[in-house]
C-alpha atoms as a PDB file:
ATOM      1  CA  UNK A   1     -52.074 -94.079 270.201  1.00  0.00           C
ATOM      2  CA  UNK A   2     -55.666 -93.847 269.153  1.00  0.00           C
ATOM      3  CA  UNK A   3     -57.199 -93.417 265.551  1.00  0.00           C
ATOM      4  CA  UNK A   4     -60.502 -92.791 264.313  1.00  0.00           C
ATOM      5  CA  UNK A   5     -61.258 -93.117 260.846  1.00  0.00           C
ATOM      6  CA  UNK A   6     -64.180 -90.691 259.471  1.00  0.00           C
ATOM      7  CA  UNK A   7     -66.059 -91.466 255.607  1.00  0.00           C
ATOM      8  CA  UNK A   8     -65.569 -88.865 253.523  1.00  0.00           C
ATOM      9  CA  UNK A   9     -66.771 -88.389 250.059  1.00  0.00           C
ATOM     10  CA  UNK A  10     -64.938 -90.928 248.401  1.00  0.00           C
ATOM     11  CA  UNK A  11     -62.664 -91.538 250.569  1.00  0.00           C
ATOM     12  CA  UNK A  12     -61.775 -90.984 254.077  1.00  0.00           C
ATOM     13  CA  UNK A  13     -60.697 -88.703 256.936  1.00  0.00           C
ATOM     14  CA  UNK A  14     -58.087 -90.930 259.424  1.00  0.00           C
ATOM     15  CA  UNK A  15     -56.964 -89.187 262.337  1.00  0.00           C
ATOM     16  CA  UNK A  16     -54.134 -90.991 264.586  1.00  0.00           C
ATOM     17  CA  UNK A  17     -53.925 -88.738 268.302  1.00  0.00           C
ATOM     18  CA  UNK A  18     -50.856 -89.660 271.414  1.00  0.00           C
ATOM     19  CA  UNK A  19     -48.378 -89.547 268.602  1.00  0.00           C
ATOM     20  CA  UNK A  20     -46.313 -86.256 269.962  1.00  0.00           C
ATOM     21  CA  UNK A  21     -42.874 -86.220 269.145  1.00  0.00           C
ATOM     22  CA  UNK A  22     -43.299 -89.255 266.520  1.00  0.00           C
ATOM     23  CA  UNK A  23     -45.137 -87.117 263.378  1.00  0.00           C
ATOM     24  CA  UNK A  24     -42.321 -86.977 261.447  1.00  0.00           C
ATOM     25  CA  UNK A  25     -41.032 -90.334 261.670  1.00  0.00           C
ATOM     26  CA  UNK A  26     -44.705 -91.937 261.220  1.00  0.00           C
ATOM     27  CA  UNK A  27     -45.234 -89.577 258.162  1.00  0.00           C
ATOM     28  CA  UNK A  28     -41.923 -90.777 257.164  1.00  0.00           C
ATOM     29  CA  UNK A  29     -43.266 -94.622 257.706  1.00  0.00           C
ATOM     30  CA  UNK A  30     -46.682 -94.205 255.842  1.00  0.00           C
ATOM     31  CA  UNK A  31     -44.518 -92.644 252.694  1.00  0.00           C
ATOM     32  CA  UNK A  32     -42.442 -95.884 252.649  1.00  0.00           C
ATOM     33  CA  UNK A  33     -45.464 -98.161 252.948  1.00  0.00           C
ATOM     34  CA  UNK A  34     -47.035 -96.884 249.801  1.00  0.00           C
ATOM     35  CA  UNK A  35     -43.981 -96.951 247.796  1.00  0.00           C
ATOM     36  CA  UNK A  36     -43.940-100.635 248.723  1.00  0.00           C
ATOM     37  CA  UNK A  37     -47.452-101.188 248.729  1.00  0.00           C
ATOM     38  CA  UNK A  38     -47.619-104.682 247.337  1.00  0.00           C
ATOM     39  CA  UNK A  39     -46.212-105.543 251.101  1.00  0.00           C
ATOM     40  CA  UNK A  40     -49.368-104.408 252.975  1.00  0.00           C
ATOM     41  CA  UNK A  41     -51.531-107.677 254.089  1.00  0.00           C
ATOM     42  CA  UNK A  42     -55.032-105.986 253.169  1.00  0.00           C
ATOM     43  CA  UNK A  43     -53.895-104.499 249.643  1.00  0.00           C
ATOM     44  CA  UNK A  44     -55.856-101.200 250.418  1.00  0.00           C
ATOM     45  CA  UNK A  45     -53.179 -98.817 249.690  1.00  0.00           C
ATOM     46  CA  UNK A  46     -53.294 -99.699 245.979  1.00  0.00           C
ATOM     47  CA  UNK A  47     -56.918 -97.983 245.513  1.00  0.00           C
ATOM     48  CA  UNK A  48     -55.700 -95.143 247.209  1.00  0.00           C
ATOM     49  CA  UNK A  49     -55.043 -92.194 244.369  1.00  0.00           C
ATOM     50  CA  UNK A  50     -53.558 -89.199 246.696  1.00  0.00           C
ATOM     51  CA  UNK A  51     -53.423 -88.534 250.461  1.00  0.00           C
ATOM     52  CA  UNK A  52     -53.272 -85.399 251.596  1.00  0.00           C
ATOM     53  CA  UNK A  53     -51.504 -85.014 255.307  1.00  0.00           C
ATOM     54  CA  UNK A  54     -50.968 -82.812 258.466  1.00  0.00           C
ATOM     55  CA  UNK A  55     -49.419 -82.761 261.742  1.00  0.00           C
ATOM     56  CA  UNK A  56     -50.866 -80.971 264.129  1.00  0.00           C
ATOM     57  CA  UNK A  57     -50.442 -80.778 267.992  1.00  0.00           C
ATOM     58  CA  UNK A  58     -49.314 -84.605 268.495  1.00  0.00           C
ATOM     59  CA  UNK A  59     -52.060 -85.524 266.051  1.00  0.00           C
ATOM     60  CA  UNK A  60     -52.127 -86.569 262.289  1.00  0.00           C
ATOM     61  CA  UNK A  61     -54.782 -85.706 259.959  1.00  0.00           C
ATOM     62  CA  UNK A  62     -54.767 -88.439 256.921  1.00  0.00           C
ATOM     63  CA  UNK A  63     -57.489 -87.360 254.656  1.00  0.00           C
ATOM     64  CA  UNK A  64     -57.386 -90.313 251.696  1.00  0.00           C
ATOM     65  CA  UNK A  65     -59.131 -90.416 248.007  1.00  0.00           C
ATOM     66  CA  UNK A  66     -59.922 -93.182 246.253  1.00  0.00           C
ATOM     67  CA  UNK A  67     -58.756 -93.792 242.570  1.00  0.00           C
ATOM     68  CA  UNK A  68     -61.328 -93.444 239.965  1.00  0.00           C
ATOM     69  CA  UNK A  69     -63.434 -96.513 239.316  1.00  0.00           C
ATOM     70  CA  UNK A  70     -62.375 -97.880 243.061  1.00  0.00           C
ATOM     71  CA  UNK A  71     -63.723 -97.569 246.447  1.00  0.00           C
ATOM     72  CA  UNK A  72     -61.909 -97.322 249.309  1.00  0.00           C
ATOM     73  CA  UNK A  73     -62.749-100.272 252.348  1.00  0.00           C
ATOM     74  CA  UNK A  74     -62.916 -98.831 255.842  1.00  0.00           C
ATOM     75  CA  UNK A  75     -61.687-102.602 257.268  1.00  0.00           C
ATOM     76  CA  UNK A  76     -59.030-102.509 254.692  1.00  0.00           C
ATOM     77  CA  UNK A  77     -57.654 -99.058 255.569  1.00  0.00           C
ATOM     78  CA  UNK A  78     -58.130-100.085 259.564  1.00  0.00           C
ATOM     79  CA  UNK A  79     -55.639-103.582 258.259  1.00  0.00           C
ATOM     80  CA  UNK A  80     -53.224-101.147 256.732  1.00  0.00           C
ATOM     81  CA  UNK A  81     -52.955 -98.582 259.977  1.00  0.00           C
ATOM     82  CA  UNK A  82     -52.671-102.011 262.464  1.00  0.00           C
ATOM     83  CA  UNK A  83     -49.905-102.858 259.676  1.00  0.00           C
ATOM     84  CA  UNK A  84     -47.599 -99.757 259.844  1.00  0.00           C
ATOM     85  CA  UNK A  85     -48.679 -98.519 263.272  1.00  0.00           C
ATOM     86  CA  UNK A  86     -48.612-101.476 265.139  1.00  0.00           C
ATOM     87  CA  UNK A  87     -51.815-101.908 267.623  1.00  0.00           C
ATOM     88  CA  UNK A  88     -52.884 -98.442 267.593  1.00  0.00           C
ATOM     89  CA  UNK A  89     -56.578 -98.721 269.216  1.00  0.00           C
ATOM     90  CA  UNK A  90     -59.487 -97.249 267.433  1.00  0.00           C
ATOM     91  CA  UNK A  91     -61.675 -94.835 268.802  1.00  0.00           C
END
């Protein structure tokens, strides 16, 4: 599983590839980390305001936006993917 995570705006474009078969269930895993956000070690998921998400030939697209008056921290959002995904590697 690799990642890459792209500024964008104010926010940023995250895009996790080698995840065929498992889009669903890792969707399903990012949902439940933001309803429980307070669990996440960096706290990044808090200044997120909406993500908007797609699946796409064994690839997610993550495209996040900050809340107003916050800005979003690329180490922070790198914490929270090594916290739900496990040791993806960054490309």
């Amino acid at each position: 599983m690799k990642y890459w995570i792209i500024e964008q705006g104010d926010g940023f474009s995250v895009r996790i590839d080698g995840v065929r078969g498992q889009e669903q269930t890792l969707l399903n895993k990012i949902h439940r980390c933001r309803q429980s956000a307070w669990a996440c070690p960096s706290g990044e998921c808090r200044n997120i305001a909406s993500i908007d998400e797609r699946a796409e030939g064994g690839s997610i697209v993550l495209t996040l936006t900050a809340r107003p008056d916050t800005q979003l921290d690329r180490a922070g959002i790198k914490e929270c993917l090594h916290y739900m995904l496990g040791q993806p590697v960054e490309a």
